[in-house]
Protein backbone atom coordinates (compact mmCIF):
# COMPACT_ATOMS: atom_id res chain seq x y z
CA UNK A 1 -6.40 1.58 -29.70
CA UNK A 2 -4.47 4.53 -28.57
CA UNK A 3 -2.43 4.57 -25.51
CA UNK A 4 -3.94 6.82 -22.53
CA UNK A 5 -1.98 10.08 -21.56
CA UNK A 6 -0.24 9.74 -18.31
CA UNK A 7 -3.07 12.16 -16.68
CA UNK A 8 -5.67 9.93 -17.87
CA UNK A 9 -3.32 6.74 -15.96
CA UNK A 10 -3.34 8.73 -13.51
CA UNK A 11 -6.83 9.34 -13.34
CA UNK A 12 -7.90 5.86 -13.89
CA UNK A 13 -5.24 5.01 -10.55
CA UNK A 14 -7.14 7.43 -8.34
CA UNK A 15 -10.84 5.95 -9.39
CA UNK A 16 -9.94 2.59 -9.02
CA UNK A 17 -8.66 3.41 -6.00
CA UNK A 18 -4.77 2.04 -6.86
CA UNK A 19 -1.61 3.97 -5.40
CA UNK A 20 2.13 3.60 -7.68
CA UNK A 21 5.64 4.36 -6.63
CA UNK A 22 9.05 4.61 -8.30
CA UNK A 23 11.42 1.88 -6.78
CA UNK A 24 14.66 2.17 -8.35
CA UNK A 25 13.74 3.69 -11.38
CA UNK A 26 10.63 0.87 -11.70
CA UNK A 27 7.41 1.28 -11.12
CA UNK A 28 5.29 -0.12 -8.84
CA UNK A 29 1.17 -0.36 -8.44
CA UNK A 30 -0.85 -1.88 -5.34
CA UNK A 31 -4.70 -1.94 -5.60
CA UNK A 32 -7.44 -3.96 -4.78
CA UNK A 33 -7.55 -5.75 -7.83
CA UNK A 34 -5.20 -6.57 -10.88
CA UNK A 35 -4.96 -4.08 -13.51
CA UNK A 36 -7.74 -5.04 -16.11
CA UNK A 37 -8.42 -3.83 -19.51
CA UNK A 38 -6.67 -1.32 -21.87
CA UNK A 39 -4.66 0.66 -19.00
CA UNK A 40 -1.90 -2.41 -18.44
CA UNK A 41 -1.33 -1.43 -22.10
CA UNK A 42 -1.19 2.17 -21.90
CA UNK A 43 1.01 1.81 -18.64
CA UNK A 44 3.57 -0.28 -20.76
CA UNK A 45 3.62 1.95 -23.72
CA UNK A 46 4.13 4.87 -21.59
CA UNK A 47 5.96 3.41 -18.65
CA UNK A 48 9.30 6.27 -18.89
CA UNK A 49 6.86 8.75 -19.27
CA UNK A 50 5.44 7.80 -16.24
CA UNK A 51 7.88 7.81 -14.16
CA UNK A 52 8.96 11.28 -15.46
CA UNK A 53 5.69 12.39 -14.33
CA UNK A 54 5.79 10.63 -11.18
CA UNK A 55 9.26 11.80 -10.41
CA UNK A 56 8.82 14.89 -11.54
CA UNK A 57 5.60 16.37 -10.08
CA UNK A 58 4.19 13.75 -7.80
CA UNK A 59 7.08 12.90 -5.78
CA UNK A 60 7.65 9.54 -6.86
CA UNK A 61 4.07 8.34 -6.07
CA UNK A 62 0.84 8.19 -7.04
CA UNK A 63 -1.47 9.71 -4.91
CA UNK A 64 1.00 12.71 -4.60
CA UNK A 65 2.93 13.26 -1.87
CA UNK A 66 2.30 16.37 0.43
CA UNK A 67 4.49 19.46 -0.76
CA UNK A 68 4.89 17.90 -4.31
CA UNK A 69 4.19 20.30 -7.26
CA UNK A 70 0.89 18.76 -7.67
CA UNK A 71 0.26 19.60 -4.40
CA UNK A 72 1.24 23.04 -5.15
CA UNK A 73 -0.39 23.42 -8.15
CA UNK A 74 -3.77 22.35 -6.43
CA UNK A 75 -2.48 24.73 -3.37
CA UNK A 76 -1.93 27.97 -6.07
CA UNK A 77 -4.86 27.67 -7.52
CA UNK A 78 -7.41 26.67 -5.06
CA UNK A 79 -8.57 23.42 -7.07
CA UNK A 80 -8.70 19.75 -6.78
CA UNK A 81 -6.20 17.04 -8.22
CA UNK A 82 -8.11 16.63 -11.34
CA UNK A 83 -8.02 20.35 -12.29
CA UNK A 84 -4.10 20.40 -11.12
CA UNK A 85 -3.49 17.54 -13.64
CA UNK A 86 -5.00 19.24 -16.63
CA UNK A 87 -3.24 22.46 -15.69
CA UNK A 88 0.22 20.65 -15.47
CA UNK A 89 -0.51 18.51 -18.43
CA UNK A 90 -2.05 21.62 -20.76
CA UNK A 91 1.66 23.18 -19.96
CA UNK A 92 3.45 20.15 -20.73
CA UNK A 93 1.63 20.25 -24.51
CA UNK A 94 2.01 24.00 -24.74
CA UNK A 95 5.77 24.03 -23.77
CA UNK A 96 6.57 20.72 -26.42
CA UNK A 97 4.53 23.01 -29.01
């Protein structure tokens, strides 16, 4: 089986209702229930990635923080989180093209 993108991690953190942090370059989940099924997998194999993303556009956590460029994104465009991730991730792929 494939690994899942970090927007689809992401994704699957916000519907099961789990939050993640960077903690010294680690990263950390909380939610109400172990992580089950393929995502512990897909969080290993793209753990740095992660982070990046985390770091990068969120803030260091998962939900993002206020002010973060996810926030900004969803702010510029007048859409929700879901919509802000696809944006961000469709110019991720475009600019690594």
């Amino acid at each position: 089986m494939k690994a899942q993108t970090v927007p689809q991690i992401l994704r699957c953190f916000t519907l099961g209702g789990y939050t993640a942090r960077v903690v010294e370059g680690r990263l950390e989940t909380l939610g109400p229930q172990p992580l089950a099924g393929p995502l512990p997998d897909s969080i290993k194999a793209q753990r740095e990635e992660l982070i990046a993303f985390l770091n990068e556009w969120a803030d260091g956590v998962w939900p993002p923080a206020p002010g973060s460029g996810l926030r900004e994104v969803e702010q510029l465009l007048g859409c929700g989180l879901g919509t802000a991730l696809d944006v961000v991730e469709a110019t991720q792929r475009r600019a690594a093209a």
